[in-house]
N, C-alpha and C. Protein backbone atom coordinates (compact mmCIF):
# COMPACT_ATOMS: atom_id res chain seq x y z
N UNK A 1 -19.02 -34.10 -41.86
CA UNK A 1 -17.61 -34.27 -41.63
C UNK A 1 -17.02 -33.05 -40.90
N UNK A 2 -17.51 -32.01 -41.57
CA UNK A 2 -16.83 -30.66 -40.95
C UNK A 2 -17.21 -30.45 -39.29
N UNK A 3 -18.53 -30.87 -39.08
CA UNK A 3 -19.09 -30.79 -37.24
C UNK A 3 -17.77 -32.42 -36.76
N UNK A 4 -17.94 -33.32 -37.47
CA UNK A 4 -17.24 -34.32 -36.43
C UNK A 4 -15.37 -33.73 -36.24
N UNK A 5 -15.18 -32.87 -37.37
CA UNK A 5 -13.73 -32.53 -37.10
C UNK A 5 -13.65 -31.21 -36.19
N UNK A 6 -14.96 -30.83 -35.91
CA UNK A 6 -14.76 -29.44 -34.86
C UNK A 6 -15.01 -29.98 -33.57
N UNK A 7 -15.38 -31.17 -33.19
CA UNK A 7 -15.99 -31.57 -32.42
C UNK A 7 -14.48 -32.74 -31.88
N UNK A 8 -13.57 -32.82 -32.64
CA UNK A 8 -12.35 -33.52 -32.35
C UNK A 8 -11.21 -32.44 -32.29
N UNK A 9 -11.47 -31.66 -32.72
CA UNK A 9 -10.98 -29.67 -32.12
C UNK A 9 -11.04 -29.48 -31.18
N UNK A 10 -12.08 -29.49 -29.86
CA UNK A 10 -12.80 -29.31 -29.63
C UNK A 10 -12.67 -29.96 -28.32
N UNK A 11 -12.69 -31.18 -28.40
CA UNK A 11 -12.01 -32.05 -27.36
C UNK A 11 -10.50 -32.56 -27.01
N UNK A 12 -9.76 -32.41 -28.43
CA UNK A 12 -8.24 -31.64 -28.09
C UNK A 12 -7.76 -30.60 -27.34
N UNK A 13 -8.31 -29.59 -27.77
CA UNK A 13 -8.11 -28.29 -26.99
C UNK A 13 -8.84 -28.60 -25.70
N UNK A 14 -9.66 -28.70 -24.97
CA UNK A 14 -10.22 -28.64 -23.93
C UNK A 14 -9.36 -30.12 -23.13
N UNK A 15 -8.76 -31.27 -23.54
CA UNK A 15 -8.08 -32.16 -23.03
C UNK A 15 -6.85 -31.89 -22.97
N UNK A 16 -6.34 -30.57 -23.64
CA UNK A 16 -4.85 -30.12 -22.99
C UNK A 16 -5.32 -28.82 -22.16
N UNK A 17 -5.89 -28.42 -22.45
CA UNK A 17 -6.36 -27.54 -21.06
C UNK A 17 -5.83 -27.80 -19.55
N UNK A 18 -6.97 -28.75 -19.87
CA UNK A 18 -7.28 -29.86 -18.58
C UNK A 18 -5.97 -30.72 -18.34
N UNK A 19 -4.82 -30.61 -19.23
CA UNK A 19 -3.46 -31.30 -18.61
C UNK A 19 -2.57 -30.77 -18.26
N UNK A 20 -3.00 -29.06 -19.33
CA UNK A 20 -1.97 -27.97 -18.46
C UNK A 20 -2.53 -27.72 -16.86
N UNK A 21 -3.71 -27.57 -16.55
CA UNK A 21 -3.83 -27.33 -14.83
C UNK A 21 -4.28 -28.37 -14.30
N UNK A 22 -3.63 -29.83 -14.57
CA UNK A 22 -3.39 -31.02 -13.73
C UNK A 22 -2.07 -30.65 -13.40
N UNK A 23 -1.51 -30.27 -14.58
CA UNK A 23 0.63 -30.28 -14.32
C UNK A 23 0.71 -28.89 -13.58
N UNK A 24 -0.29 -27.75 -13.78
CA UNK A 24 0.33 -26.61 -12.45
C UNK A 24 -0.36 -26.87 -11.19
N UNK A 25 -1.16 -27.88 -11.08
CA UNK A 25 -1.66 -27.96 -9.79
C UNK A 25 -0.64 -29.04 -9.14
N UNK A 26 -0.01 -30.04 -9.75
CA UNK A 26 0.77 -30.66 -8.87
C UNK A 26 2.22 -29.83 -8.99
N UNK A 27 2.44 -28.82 -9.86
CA UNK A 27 3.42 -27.86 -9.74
C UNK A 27 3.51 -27.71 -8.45
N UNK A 28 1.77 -26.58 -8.00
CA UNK A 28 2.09 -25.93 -7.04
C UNK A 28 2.06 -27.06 -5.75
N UNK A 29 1.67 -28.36 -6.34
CA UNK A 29 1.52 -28.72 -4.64
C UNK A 29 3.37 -29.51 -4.05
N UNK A 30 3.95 -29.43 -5.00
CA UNK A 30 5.19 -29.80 -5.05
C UNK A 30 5.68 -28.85 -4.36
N UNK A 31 5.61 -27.34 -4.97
CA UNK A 31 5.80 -26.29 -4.25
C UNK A 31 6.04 -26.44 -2.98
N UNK A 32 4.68 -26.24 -2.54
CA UNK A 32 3.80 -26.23 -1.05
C UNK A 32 4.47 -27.68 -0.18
N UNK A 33 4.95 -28.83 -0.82
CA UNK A 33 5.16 -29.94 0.39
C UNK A 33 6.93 -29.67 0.03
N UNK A 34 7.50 -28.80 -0.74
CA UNK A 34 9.20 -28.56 -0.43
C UNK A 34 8.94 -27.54 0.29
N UNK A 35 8.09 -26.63 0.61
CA UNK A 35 8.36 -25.28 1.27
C UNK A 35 8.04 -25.91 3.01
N UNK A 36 6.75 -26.70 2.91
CA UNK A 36 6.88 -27.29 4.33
C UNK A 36 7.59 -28.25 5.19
N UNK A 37 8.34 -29.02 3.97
CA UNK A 37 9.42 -29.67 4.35
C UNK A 37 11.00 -29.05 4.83
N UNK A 38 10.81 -27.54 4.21
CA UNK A 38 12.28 -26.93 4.51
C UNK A 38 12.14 -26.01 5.62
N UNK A 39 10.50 -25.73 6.38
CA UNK A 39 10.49 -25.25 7.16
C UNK A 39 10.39 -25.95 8.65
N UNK A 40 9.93 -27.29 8.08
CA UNK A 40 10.05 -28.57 9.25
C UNK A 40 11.52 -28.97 9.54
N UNK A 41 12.80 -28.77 9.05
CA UNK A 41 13.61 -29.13 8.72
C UNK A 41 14.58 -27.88 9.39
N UNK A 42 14.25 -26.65 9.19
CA UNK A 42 14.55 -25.31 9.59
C UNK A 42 14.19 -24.98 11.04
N UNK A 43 13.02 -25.78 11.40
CA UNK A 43 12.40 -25.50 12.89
C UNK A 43 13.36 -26.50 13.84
N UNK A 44 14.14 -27.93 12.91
CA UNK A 44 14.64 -29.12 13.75
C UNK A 44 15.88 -28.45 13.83
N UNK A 45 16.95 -27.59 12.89
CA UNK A 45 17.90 -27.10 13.60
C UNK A 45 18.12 -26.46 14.05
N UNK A 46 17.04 -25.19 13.94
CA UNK A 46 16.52 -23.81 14.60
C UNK A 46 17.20 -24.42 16.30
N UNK A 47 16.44 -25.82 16.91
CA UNK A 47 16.51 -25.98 18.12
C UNK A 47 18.19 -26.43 18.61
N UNK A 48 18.61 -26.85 17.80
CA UNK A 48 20.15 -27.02 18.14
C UNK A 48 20.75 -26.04 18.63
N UNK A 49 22.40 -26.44 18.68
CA UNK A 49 22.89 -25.08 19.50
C UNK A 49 24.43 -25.07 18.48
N UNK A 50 25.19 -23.82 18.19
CA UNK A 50 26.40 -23.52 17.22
C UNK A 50 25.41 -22.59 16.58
N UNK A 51 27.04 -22.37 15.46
CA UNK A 51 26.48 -21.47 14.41
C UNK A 51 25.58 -21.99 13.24
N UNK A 52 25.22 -23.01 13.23
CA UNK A 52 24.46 -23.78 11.89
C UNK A 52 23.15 -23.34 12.41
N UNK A 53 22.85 -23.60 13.87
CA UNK A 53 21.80 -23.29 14.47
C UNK A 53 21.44 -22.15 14.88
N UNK A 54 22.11 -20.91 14.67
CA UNK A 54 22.03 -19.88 14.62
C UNK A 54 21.65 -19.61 13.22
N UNK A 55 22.04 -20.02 12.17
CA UNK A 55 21.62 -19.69 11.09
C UNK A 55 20.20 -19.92 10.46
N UNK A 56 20.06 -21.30 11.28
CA UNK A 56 18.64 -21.86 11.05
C UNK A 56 17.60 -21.08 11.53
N UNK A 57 17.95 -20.16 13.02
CA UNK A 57 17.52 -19.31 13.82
C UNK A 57 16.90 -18.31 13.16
N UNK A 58 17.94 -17.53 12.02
CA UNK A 58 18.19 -16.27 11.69
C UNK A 58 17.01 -15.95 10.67
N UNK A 59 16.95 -17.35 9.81
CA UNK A 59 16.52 -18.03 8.82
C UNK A 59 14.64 -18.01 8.84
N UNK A 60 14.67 -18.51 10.10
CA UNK A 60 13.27 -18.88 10.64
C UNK A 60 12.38 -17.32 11.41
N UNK A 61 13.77 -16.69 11.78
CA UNK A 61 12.53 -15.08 12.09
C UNK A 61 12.56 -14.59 11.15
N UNK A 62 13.27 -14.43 10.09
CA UNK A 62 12.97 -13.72 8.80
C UNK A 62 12.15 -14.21 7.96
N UNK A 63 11.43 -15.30 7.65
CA UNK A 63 10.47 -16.39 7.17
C UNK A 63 9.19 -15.68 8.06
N UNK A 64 9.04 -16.14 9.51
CA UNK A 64 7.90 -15.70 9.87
C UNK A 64 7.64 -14.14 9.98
N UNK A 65 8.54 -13.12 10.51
CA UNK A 65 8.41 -12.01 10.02
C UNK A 65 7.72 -11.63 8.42
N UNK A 66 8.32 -11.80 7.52
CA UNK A 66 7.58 -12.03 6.09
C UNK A 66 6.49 -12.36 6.17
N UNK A 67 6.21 -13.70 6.50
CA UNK A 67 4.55 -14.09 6.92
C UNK A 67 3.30 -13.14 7.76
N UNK A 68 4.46 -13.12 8.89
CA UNK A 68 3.40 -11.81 9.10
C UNK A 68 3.00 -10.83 8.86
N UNK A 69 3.67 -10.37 7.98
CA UNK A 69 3.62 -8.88 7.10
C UNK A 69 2.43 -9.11 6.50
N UNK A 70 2.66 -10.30 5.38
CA UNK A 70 2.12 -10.91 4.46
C UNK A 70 0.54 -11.09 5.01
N UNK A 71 0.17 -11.81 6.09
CA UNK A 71 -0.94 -12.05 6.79
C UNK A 71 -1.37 -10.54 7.42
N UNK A 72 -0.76 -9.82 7.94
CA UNK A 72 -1.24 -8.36 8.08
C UNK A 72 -2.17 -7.56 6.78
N UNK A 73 -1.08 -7.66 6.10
CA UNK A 73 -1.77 -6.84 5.00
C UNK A 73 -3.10 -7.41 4.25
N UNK A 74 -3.36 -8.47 4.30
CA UNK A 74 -4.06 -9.28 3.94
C UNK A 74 -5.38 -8.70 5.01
N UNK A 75 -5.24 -9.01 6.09
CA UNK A 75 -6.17 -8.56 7.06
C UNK A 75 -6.67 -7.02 6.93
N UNK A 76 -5.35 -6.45 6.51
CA UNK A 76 -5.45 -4.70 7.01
C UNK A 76 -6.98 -4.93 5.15
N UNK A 77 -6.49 -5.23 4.07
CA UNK A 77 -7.00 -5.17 3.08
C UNK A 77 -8.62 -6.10 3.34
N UNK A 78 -8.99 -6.82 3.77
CA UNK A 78 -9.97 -7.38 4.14
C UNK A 78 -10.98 -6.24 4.72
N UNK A 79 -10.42 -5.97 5.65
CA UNK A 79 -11.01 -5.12 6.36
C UNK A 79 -11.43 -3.34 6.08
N UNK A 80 -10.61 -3.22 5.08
CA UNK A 80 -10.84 -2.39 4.31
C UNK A 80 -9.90 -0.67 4.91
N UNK A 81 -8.99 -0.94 5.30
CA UNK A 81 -8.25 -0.31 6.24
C UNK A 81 -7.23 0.21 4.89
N UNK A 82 -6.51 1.67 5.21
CA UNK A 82 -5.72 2.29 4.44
C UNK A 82 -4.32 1.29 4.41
N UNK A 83 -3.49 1.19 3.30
CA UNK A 83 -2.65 0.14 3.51
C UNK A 83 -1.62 1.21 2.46
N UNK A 84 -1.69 2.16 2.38
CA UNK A 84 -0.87 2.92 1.44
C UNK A 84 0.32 2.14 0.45
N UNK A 85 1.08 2.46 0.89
CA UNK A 85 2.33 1.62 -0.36
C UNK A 85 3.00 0.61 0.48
N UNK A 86 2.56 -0.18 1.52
CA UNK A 86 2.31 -1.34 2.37
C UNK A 86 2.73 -2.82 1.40
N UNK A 87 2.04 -2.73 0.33
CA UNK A 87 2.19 -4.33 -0.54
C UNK A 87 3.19 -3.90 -1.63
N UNK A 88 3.57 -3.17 -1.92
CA UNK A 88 4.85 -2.56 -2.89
C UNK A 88 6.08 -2.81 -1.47
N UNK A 89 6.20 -2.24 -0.42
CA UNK A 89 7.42 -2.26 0.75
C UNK A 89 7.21 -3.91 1.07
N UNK A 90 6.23 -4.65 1.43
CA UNK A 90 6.47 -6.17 1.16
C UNK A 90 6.85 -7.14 0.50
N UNK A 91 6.46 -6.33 -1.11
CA UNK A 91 7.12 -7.23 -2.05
C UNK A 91 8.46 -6.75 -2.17
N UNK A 92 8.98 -5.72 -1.76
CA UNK A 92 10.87 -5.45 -1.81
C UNK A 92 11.53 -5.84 -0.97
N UNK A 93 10.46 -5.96 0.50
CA UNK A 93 10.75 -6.79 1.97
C UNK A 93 11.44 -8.44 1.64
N UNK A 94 10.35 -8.72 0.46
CA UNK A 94 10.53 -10.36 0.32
C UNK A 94 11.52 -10.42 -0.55
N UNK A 95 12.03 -9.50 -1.48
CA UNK A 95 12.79 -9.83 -2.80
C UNK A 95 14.04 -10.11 -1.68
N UNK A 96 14.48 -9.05 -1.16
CA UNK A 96 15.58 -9.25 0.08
C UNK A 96 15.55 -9.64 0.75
N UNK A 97 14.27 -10.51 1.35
CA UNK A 97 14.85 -11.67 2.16
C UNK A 97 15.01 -12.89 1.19
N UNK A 98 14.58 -12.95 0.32
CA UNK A 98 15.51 -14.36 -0.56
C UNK A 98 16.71 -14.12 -0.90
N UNK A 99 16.94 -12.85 -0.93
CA UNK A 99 18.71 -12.83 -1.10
C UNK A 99 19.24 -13.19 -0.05
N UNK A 100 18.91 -12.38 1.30
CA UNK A 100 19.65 -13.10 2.87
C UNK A 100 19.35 -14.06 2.87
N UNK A 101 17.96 -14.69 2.40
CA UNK A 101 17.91 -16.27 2.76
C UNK A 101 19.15 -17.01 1.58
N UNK A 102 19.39 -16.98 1.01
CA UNK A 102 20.15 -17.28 -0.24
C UNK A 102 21.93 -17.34 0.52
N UNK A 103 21.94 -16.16 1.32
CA UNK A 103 23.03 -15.95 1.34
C UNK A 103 23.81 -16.93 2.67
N UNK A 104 22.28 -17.08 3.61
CA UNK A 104 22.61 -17.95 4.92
C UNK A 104 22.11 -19.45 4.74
N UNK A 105 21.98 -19.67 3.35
CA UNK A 105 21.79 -21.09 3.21
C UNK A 105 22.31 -21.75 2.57
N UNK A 106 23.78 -20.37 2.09
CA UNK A 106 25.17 -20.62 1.55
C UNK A 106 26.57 -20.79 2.85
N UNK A 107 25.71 -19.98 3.68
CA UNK A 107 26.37 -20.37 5.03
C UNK A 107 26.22 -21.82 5.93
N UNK A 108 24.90 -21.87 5.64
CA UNK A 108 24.16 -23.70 6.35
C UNK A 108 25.14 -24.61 6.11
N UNK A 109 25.41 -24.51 4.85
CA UNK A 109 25.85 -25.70 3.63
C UNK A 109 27.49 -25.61 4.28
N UNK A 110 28.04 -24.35 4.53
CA UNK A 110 29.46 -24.93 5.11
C UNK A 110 29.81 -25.88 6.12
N UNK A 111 30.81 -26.62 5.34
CA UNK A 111 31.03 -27.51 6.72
C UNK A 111 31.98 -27.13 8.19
N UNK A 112 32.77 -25.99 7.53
CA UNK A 112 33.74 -25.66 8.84
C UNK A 112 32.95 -24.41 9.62
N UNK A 113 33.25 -24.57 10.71
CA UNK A 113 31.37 -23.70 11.63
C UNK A 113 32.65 -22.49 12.05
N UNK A 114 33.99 -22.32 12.49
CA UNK A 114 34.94 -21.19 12.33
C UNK A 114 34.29 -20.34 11.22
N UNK A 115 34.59 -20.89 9.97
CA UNK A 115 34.31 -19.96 8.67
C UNK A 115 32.70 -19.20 9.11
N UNK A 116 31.76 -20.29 9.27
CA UNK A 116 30.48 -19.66 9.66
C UNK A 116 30.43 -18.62 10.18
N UNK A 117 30.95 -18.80 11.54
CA UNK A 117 31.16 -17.83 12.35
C UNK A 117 31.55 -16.64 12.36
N UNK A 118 32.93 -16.34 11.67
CA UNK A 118 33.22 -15.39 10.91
C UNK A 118 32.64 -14.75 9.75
N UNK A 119 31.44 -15.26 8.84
CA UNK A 119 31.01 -14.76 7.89
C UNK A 119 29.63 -14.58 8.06
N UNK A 120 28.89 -14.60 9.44
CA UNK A 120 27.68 -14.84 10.06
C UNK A 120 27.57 -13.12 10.41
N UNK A 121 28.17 -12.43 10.10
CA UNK A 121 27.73 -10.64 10.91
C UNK A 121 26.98 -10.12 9.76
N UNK A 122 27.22 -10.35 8.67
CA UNK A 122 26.87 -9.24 7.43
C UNK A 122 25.30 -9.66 7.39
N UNK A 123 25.21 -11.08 7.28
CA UNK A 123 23.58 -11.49 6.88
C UNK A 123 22.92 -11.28 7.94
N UNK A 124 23.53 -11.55 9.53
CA UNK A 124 23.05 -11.71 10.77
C UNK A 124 22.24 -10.11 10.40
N UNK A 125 22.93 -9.09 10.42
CA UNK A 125 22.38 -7.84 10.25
C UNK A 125 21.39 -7.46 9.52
N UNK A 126 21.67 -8.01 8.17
CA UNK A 126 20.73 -7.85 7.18
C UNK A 126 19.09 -8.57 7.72
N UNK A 127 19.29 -10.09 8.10
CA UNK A 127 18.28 -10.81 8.28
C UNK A 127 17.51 -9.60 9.28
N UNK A 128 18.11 -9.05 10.52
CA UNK A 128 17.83 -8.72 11.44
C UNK A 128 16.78 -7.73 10.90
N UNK A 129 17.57 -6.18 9.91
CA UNK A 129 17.10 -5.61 9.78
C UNK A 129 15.63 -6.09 8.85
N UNK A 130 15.75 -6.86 7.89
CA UNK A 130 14.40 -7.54 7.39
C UNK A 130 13.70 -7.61 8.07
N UNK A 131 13.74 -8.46 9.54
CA UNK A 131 12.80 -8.33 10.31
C UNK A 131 12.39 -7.55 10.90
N UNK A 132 12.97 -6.15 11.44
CA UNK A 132 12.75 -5.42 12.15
C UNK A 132 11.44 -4.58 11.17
N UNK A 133 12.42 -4.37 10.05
CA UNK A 133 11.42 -3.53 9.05
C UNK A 133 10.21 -4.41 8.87
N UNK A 134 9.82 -5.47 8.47
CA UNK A 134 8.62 -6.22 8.56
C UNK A 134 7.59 -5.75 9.99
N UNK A 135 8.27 -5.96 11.06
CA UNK A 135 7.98 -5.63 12.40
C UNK A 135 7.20 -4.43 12.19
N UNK A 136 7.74 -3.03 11.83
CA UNK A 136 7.66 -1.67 11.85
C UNK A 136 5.95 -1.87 10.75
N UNK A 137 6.30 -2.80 9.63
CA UNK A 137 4.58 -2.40 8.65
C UNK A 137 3.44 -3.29 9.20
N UNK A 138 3.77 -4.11 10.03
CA UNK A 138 2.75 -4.79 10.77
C UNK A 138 1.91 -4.15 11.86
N UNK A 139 2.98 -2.93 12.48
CA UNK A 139 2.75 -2.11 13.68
C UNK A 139 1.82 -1.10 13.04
N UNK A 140 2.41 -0.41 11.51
CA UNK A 140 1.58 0.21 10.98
C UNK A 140 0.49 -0.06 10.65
N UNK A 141 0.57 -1.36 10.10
CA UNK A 141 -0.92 -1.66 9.72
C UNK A 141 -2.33 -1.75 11.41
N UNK A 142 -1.69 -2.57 12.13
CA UNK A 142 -2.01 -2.38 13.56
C UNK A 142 -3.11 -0.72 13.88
N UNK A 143 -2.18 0.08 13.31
CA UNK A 143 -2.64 1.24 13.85
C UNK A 143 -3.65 1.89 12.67
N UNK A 144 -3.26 1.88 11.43
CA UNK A 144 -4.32 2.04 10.37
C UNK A 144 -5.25 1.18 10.48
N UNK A 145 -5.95 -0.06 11.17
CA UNK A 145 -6.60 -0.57 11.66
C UNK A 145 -7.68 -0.61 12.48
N UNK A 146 -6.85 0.02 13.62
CA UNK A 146 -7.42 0.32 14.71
C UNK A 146 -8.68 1.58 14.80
N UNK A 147 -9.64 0.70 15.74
CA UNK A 147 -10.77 2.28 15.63
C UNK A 147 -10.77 3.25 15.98
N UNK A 148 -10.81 4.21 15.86
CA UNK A 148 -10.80 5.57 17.04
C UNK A 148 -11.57 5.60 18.31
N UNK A 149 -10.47 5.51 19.18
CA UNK A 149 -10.83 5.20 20.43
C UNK A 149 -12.44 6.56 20.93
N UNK A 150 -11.93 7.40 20.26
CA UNK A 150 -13.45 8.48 20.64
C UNK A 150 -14.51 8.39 19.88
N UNK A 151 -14.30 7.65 18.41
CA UNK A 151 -15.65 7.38 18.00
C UNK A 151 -15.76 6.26 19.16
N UNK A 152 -15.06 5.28 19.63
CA UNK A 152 -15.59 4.07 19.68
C UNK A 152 -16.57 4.17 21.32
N UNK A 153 -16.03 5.71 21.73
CA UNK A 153 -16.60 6.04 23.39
C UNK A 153 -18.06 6.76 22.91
N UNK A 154 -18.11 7.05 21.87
CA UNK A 154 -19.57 8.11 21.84
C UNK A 154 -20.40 7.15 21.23
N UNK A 155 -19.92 5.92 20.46
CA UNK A 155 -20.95 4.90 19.96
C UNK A 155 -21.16 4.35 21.33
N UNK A 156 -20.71 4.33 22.08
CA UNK A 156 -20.97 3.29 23.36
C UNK A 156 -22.35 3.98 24.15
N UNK A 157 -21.47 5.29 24.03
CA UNK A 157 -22.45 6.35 24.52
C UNK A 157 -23.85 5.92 24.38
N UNK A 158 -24.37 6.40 22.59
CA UNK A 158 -25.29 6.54 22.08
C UNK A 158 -25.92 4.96 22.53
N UNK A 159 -25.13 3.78 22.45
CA UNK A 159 -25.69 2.35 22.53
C UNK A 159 -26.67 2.31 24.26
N UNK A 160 -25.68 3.05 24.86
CA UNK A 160 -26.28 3.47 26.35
C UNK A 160 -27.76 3.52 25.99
N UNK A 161 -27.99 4.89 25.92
CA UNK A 161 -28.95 5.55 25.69
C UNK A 161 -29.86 5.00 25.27
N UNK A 162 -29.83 4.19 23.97
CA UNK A 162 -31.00 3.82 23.15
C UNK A 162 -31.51 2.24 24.25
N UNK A 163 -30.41 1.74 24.47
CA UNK A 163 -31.03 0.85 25.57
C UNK A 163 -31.75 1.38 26.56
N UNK A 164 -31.33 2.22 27.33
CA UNK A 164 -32.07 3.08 28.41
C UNK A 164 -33.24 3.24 27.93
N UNK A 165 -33.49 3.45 26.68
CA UNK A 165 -34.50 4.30 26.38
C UNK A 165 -35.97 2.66 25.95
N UNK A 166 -34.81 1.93 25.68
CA UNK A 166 -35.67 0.49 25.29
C UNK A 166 -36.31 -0.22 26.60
N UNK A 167 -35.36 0.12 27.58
CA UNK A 167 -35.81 -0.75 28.76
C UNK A 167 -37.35 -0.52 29.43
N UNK A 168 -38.47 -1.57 30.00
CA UNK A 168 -39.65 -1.00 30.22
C UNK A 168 -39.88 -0.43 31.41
N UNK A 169 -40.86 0.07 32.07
CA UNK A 169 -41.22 1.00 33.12
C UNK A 169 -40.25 1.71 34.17
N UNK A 170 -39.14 1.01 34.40
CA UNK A 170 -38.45 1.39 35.77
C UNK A 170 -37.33 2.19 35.61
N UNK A 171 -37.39 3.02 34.06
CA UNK A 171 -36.66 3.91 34.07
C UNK A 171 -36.77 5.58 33.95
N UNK A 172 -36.22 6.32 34.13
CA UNK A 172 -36.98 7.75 34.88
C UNK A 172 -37.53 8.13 33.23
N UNK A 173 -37.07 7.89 32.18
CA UNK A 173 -37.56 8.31 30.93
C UNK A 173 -38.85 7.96 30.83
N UNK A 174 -39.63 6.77 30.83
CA UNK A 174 -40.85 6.75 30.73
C UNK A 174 -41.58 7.36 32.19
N UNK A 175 -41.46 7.62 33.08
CA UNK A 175 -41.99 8.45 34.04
C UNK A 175 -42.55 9.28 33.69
N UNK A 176 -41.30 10.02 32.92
CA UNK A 176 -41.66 11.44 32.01
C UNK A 176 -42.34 11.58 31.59
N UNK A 177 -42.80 10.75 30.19
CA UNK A 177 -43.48 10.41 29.14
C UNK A 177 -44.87 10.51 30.01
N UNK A 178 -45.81 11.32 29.23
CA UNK A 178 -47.39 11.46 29.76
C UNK A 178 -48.03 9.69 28.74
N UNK A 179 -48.79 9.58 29.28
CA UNK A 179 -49.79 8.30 28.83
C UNK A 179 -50.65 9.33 27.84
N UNK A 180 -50.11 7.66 26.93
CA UNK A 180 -51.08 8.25 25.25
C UNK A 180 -52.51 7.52 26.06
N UNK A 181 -52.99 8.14 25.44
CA UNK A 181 -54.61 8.26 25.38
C UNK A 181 -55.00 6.89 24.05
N UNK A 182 -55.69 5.94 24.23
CA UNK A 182 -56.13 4.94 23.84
C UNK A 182 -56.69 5.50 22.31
N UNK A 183 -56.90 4.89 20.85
CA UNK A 183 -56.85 5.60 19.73
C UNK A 183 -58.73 4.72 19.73
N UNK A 184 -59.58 6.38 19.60
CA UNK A 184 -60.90 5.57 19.19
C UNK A 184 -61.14 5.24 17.72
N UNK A 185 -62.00 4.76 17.34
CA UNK A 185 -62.20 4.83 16.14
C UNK A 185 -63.28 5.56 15.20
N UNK A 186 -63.32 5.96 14.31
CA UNK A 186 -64.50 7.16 13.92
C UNK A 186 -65.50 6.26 12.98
């Protein structure tokens, strides 16, 4: 009795398991098809023209800016590149752009585009600067990245050489080289 009641333990626990990450996997995919729906949606008024579409504008470089940060550092870290306090300045990058995003999707929602207009400088700036600063750790990472252009001339160098040195008869190095003498045997 005691094995068939551990064994109905057992398959309780392991059948809510298994229902808690059925319910966060369609969590996250709920997530994932509102986030691509508000960016499909963001790209259709992005193309319009007024201030709604300026906002959608504003909206959409500060989104991909973020992303690219986001995809930088990711790369710079792959690669195994110095990324100093890089993912700490991204995650404060992003906390403030959900506030500007917050704040221009309190602007979207107005219906009189005057009011917009007039209340479009403070975030316009903010968004701006988000991006710019995103801009600036991508450039960094770019360059913490990048190889040293003089190691990368003396490896070339050396790659020269050892080819030269691989290639057969028609190069002045084996000229040089005296002929080995055939190995007898004792």
């Amino acid at each position: 009795m005691a094995i068939f009641l551990t064994i109905v333990a057992i398959l309780a626990v392991s059948s809510l398991c298994v229902l808690l990450l059925i319910r966060r996997a369609v969590r996250a995919a709920r997530r994932k098809v509102a986030r691509l729906s508000d960016r499909a949606r963001l790209t259709a008024r992005a193309h319009g023209i007024g201030p709604t579409a300026e906002v959608a504008r504003l909206r959409r470089e500060m989104d991909r800016s973020l992303d690219g940060a986001r995809r930088a550092l990711a790369a710079a870290r792959a690669v195994h590149a110095p990324v100093g306090d890089v993912p700490s300045l991204v995650a404060r990058l992003e906390l403030a752009g959900r506030a500007v995003d917050g704040e221009l999707r309190v602007l979207e929602a107005q219906s009189d585009t005057s009011r917009i207009v007039t209340q479009l400088a403070g975030p316009r700036s903010r968004a701006e600067a988000i991006s710019s600063s995103a801009a600036q750790l991508v450039d960094g990472l770019l360059h913490a990245t990048a190889y040293n252009a003089d190691e990368l001339s003396l490896l070339q160098t050396a790659c020269d050489i050892e080819a030269n040195a691989l290639r057969p008869g028609d190069t002045p190095l084996h000229e040089a080289r005296p002929e080995k003498a055939p190995r007898t045997e004792r």
